[in-house]
Structures are given as C-alpha cells and as structure tokens.
PDB file of N, CA and C in Angstrom:
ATOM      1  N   UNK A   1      60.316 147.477 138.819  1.00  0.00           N
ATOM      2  CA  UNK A   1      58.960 147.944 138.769  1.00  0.00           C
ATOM      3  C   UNK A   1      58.795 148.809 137.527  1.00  0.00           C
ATOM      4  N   UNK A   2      57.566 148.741 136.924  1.00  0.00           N
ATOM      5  CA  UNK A   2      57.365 149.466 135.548  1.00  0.00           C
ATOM      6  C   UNK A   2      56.996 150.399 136.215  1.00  0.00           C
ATOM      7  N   UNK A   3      56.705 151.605 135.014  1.00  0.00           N
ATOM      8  CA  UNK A   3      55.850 153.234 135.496  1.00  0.00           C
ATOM      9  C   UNK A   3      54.787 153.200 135.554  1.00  0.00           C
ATOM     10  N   UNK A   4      53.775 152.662 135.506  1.00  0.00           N
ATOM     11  CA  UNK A   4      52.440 151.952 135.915  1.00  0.00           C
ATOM     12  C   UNK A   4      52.206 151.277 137.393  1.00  0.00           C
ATOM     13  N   UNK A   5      53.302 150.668 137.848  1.00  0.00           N
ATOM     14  CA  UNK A   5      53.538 150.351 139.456  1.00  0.00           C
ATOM     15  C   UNK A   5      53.386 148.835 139.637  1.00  0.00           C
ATOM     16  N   UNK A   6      53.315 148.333 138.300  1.00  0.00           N
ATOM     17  CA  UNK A   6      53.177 147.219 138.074  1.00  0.00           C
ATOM     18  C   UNK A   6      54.965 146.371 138.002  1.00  0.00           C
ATOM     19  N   UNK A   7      54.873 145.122 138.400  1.00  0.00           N
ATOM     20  CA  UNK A   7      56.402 144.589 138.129  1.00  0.00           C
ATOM     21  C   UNK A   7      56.199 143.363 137.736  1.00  0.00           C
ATOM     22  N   UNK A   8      57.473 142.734 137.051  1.00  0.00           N
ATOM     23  CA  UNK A   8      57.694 141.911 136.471  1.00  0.00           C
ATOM     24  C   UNK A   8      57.350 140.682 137.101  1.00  0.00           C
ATOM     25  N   UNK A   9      57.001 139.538 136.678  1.00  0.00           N
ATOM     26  CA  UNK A   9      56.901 138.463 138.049  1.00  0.00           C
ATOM     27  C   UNK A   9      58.161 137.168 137.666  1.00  0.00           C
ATOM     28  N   UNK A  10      58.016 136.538 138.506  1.00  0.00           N
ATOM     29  CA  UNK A  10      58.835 134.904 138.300  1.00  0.00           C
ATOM     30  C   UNK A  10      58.232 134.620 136.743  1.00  0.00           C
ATOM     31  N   UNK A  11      59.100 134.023 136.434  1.00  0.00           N
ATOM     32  CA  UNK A  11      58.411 133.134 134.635  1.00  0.00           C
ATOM     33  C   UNK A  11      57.335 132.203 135.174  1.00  0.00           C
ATOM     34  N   UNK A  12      56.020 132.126 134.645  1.00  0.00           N
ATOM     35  CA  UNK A  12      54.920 130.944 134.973  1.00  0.00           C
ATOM     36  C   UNK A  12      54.511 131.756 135.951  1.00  0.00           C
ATOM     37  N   UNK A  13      54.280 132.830 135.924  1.00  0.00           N
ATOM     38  CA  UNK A  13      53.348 134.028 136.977  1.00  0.00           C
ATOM     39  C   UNK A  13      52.802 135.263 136.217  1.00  0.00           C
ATOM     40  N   UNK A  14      51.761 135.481 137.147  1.00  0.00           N
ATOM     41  CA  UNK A  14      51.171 137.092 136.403  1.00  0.00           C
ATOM     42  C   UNK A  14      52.125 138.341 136.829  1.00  0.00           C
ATOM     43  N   UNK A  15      52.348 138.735 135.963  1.00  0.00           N
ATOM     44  CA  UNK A  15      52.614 140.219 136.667  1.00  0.00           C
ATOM     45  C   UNK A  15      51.506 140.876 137.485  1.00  0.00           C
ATOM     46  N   UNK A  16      51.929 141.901 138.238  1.00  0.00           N
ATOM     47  CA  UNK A  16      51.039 142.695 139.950  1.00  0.00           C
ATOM     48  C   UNK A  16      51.031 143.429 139.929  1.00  0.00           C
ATOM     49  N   UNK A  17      50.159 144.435 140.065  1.00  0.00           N
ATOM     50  CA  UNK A  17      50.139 145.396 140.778  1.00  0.00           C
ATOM     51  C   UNK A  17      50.637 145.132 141.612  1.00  0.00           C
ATOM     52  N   UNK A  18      51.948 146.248 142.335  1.00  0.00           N
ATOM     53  CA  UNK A  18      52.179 146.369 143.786  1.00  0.00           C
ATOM     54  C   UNK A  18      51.940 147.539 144.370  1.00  0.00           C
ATOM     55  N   UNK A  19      51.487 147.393 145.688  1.00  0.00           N
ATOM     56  CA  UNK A  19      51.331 148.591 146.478  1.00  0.00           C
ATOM     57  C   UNK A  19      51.767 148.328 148.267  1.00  0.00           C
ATOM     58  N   UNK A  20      51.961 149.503 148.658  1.00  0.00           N
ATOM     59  CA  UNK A  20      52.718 149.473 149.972  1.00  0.00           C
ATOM     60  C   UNK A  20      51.713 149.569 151.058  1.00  0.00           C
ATOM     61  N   UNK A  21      50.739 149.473 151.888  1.00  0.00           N
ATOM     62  CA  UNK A  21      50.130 149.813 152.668  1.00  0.00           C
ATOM     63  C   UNK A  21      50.542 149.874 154.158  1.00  0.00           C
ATOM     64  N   UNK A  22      50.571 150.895 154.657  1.00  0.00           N
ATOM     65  CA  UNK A  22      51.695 151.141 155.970  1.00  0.00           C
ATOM     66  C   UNK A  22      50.404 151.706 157.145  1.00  0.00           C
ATOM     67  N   UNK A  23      50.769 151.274 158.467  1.00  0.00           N
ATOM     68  CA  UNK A  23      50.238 151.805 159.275  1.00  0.00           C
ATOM     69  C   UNK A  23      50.102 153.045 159.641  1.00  0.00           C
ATOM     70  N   UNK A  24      49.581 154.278 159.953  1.00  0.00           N
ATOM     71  CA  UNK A  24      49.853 155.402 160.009  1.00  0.00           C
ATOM     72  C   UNK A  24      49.175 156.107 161.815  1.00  0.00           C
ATOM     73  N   UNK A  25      48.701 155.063 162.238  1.00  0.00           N
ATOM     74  CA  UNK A  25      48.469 155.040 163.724  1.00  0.00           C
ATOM     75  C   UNK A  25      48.800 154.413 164.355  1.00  0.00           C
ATOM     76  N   UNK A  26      49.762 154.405 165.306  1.00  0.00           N
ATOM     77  CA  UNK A  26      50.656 152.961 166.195  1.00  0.00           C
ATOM     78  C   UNK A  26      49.543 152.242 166.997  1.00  0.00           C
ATOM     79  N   UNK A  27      48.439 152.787 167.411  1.00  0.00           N
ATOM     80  CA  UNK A  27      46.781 152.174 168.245  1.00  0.00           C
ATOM     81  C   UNK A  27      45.905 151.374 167.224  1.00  0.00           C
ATOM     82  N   UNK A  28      46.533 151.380 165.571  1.00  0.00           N
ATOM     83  CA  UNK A  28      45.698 150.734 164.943  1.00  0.00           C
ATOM     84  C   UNK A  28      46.324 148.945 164.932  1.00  0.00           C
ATOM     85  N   UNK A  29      45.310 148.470 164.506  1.00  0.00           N
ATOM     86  CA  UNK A  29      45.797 146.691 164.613  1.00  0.00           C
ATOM     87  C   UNK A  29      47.128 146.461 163.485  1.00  0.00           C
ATOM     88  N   UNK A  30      47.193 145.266 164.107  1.00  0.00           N
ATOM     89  CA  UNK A  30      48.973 145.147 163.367  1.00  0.00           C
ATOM     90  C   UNK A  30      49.299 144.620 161.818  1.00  0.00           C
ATOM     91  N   UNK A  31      49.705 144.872 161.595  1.00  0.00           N
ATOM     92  CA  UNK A  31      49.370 144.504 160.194  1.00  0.00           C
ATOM     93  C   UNK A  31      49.243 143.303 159.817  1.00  0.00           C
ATOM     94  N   UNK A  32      49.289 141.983 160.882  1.00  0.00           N
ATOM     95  CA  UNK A  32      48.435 140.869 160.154  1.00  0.00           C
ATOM     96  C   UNK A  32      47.356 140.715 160.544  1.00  0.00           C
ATOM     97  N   UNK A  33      46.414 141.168 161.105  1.00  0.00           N
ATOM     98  CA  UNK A  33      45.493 141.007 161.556  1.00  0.00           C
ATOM     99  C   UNK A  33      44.854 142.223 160.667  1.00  0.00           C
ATOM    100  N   UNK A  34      45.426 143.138 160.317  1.00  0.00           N
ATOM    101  CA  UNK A  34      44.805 144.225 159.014  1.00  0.00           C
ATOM    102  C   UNK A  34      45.351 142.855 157.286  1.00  0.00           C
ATOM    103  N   UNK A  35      45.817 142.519 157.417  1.00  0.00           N
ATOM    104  CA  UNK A  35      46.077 141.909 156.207  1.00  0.00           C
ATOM    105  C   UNK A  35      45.033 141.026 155.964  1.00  0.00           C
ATOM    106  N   UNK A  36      44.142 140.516 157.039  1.00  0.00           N
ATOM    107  CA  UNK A  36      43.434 139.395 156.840  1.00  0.00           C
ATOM    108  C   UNK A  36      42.041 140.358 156.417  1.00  0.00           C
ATOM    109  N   UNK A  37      41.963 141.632 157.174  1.00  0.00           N
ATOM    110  CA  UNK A  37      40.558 142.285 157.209  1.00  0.00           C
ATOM    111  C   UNK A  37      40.913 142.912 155.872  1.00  0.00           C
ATOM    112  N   UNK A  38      41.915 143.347 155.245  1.00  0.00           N
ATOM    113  CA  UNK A  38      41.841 144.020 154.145  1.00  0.00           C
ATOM    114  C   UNK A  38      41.767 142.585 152.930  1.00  0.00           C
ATOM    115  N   UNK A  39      42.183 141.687 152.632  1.00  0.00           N
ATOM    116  CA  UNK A  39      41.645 140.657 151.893  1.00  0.00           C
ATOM    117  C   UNK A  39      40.530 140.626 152.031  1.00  0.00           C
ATOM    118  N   UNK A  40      39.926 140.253 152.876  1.00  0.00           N
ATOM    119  CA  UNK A  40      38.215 140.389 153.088  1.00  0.00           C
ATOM    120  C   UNK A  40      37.594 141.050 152.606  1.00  0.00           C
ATOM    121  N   UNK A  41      37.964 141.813 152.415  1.00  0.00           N
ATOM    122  CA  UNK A  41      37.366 143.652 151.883  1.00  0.00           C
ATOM    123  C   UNK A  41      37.296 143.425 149.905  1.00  0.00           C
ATOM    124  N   UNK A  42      38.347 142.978 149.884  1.00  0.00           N
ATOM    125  CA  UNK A  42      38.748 143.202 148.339  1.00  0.00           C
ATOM    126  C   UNK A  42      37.545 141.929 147.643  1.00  0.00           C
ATOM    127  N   UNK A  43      37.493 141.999 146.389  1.00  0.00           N
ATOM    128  CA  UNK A  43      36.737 141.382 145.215  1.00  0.00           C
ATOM    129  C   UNK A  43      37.637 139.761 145.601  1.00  0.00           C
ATOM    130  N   UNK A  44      37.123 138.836 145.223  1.00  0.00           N
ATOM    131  CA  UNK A  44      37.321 137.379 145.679  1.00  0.00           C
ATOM    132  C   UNK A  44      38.443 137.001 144.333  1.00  0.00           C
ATOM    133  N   UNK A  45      40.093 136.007 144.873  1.00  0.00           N
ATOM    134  CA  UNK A  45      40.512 136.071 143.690  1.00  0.00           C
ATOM    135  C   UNK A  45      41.600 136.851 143.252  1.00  0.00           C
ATOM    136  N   UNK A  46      41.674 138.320 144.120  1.00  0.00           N
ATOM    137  CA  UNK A  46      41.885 139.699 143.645  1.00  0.00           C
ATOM    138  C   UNK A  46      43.094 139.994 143.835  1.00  0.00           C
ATOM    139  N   UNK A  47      43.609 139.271 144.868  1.00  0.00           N
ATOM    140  CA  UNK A  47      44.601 139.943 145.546  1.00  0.00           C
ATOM    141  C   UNK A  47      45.610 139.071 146.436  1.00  0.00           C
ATOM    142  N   UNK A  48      46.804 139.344 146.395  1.00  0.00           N
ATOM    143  CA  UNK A  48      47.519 138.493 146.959  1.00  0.00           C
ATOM    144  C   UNK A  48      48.705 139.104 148.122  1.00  0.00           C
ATOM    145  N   UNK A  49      49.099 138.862 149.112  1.00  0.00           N
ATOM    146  CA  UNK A  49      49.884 139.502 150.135  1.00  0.00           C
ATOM    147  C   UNK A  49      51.419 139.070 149.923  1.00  0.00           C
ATOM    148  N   UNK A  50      51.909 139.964 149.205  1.00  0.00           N
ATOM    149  CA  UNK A  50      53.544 139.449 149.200  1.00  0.00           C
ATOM    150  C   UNK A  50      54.510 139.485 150.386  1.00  0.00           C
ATOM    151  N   UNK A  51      54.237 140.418 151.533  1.00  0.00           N
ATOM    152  CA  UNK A  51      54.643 140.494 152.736  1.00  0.00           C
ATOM    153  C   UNK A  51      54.080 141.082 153.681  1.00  0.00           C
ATOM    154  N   UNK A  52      53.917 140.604 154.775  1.00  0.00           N
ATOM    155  CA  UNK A  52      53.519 141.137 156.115  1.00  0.00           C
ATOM    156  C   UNK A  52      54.299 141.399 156.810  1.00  0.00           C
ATOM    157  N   UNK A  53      54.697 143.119 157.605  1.00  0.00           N
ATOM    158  CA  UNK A  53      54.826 143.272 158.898  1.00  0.00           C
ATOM    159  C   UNK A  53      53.994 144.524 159.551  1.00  0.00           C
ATOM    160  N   UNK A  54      54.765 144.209 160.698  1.00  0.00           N
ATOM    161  CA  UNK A  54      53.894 144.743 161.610  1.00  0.00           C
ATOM    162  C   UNK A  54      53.049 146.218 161.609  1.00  0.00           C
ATOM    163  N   UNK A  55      53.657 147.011 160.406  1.00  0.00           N
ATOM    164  CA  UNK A  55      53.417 148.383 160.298  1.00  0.00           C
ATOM    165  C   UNK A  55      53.423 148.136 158.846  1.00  0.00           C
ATOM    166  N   UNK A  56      53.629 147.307 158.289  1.00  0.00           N
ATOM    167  CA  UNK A  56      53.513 147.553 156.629  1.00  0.00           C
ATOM    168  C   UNK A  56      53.163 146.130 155.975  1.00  0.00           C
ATOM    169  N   UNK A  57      51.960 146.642 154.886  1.00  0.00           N
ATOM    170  CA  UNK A  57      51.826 145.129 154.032  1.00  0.00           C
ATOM    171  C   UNK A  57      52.428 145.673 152.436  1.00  0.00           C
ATOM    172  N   UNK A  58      52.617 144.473 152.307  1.00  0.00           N
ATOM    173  CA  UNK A  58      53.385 144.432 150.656  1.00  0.00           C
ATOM    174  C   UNK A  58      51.915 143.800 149.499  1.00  0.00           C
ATOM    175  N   UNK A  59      51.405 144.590 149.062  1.00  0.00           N
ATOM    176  CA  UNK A  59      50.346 143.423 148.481  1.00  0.00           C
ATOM    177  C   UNK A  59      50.166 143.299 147.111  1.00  0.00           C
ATOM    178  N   UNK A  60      50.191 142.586 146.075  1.00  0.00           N
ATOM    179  CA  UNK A  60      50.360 141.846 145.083  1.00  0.00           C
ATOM    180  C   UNK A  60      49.163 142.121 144.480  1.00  0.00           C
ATOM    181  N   UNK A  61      48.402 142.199 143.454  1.00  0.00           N
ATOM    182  CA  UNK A  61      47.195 142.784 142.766  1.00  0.00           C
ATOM    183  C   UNK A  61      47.756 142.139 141.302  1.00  0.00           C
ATOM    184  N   UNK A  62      47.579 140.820 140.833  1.00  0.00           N
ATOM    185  CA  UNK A  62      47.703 140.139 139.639  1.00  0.00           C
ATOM    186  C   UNK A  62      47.031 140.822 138.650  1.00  0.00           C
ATOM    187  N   UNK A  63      47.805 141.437 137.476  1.00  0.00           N
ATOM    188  CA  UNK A  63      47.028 142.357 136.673  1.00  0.00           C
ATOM    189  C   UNK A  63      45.885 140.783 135.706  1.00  0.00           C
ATOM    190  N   UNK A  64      45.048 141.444 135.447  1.00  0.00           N
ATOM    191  CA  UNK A  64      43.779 140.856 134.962  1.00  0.00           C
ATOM    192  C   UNK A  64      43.317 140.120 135.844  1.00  0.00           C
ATOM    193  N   UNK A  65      42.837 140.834 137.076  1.00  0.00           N
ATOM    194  CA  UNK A  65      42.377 139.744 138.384  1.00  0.00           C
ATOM    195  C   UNK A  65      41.173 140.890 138.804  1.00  0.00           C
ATOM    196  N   UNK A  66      41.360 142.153 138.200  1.00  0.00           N
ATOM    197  CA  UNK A  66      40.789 143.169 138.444  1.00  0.00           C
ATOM    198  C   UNK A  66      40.587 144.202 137.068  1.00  0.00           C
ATOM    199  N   UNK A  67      39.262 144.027 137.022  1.00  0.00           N
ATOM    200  CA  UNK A  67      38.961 145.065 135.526  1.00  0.00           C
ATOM    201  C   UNK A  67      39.546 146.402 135.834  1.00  0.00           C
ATOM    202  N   UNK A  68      40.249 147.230 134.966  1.00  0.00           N
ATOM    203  CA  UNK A  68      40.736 148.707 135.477  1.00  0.00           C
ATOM    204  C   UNK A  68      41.830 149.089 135.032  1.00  0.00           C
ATOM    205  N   UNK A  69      41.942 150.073 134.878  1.00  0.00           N
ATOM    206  CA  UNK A  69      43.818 150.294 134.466  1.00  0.00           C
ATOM    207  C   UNK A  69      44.347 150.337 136.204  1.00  0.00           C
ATOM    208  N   UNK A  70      45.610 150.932 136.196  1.00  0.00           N
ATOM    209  CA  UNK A  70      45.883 150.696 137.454  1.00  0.00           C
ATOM    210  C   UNK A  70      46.034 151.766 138.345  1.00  0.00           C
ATOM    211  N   UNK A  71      45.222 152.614 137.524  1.00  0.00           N
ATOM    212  CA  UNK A  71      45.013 153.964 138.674  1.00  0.00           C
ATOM    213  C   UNK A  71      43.763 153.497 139.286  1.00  0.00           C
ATOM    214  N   UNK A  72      42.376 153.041 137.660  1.00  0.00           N
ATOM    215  CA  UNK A  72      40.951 152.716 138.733  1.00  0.00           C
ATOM    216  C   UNK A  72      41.294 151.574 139.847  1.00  0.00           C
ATOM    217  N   UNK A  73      42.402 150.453 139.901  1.00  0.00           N
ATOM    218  CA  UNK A  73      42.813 149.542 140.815  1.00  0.00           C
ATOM    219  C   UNK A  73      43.271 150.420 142.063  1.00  0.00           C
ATOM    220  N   UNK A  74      43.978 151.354 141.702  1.00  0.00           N
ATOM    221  CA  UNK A  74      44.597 151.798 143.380  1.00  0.00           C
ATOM    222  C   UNK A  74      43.381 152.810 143.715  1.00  0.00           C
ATOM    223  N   UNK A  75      42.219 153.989 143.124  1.00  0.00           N
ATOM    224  CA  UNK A  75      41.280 154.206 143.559  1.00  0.00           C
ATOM    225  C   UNK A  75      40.780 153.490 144.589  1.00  0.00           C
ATOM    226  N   UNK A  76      39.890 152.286 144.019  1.00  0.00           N
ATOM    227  CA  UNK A  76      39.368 150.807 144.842  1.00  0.00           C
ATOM    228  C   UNK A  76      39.881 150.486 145.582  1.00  0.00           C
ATOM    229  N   UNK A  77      41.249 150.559 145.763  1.00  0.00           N
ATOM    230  CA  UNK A  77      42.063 149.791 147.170  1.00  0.00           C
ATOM    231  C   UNK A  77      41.696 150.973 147.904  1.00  0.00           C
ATOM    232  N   UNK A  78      42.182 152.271 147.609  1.00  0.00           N
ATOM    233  CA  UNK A  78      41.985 153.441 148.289  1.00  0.00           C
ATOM    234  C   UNK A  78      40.501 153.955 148.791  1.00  0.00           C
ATOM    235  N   UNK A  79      39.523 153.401 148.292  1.00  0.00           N
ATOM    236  CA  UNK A  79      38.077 153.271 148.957  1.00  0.00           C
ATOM    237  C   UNK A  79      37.990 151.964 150.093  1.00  0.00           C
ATOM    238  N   UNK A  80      38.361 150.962 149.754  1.00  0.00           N
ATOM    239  CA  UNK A  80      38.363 149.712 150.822  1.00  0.00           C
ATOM    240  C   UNK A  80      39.248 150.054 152.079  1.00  0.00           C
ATOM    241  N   UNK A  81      40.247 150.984 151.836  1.00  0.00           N
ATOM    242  CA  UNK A  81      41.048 151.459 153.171  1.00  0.00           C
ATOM    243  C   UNK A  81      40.212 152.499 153.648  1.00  0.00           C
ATOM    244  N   UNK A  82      39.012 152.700 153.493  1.00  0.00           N
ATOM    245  CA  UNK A  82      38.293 153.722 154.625  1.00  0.00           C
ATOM    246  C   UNK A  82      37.019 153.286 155.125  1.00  0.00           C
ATOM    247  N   UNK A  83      37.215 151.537 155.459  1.00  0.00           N
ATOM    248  CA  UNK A  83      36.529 150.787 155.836  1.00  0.00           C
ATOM    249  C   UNK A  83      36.968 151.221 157.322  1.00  0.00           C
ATOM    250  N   UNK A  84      36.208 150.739 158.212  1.00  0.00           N
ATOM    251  CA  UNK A  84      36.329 151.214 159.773  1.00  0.00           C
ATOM    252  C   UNK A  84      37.399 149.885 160.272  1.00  0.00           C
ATOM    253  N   UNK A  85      37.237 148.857 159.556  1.00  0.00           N
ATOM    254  CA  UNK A  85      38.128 147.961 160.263  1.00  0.00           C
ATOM    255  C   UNK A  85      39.253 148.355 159.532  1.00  0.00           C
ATOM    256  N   UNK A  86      39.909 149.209 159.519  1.00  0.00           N
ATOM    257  CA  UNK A  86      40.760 149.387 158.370  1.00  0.00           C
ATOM    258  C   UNK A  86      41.446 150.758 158.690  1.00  0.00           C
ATOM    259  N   UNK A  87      40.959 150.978 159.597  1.00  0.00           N
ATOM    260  CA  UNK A  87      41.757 152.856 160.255  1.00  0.00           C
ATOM    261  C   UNK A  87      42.336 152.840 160.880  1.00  0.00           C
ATOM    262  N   UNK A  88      43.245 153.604 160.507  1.00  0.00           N
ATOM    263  CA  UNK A  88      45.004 154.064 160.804  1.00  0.00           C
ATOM    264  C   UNK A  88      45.839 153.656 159.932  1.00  0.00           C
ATOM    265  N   UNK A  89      45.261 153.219 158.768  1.00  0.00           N
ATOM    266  CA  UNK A  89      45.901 152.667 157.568  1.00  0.00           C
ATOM    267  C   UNK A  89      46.056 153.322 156.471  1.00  0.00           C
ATOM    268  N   UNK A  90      46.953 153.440 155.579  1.00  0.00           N
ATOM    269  CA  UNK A  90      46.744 154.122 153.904  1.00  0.00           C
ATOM    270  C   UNK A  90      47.702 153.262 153.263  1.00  0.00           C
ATOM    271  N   UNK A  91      47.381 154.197 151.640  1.00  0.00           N
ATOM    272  CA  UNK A  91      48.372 153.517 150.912  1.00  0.00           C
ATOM    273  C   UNK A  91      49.380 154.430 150.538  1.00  0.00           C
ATOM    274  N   UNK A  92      50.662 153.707 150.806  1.00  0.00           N
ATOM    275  CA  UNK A  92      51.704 154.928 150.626  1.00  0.00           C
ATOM    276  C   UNK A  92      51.403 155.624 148.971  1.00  0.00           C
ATOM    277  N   UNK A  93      51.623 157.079 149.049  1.00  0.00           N
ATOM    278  CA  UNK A  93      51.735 157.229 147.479  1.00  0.00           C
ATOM    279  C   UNK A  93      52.395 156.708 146.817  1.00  0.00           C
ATOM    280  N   UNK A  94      51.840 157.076 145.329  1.00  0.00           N
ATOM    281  CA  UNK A  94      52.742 156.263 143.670  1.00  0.00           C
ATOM    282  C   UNK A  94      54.142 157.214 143.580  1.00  0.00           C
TER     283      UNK A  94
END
C-alpha cells in the first residue's frame, strides 16, 4: 500500500483506493447485505468490493473512477456512511 492508501494492482488493472469498513454495532446488518446498500449509495462505476465479511468490507475505489485526491474520496465515503441504512458502520481510520 502507498502513503496515500492507495495500492498497487495486478498488471492490466487500475490501482484503488482501499479502505476498511467494519461494523461497529453487532445489531447492525451484516456486512453483505451493508455491502450491497453501501454500493448503492456510492456514484455509479465507483467502486468495487474486494472482500466481504460479516463485520468487515474490504472496498476497492479505482483511482480515476472518482474526481478527488484521496482524502476528498474518503470524506465522500465518510458522508455516504451516515446514511440510515448504513448505521453501525464506519470507516476504520488512515
């Protein structure tokens, strides 16, 4: 992972933003059923889920998929996680 939070990808791929998004209420929905409502949420295109479980998503953010450096990118994720379908959730810190 670079110091930006961005990492390298497979050859014939974009590099990502990555970010961790973890459950932080055991009463909130599980994290695939938050993985589907938080895609929903995001800009069309935007975003990609590198892993799902049950308390944590892994999610992929293809740099130039989203205008921004990659602080205004994790801002935006960090506004879409205080959607109501979306509580008991954050993003772990950088």
């Amino acid at each position: 992972m670079k110091d930006d939070g961005s990492a390298a990808a497979p050859p014939g791929t974009a590099e990502q933003l990555l970010f961790t998004v973890f459950r932080t209420d055991e009463n909130a929905a599980p994290g695939q059923t938050t993985a589907i409502r938080l895609i929903g949420l995001l800009p069309a295109d935007s975003a990609c889920v590198s892993a799902v479980g049950n308390s944590e998503i892994a999610l992929g953010i293809p740099l130039g998929s989203v205008p921004g450096t990659p602080e205004e990118i994790r801002t935006r994720l960090e506004a879409v996680l205080t959607d109501s379908a979306l509580t008991g959730w954050s993003i772990r810190p950088s």
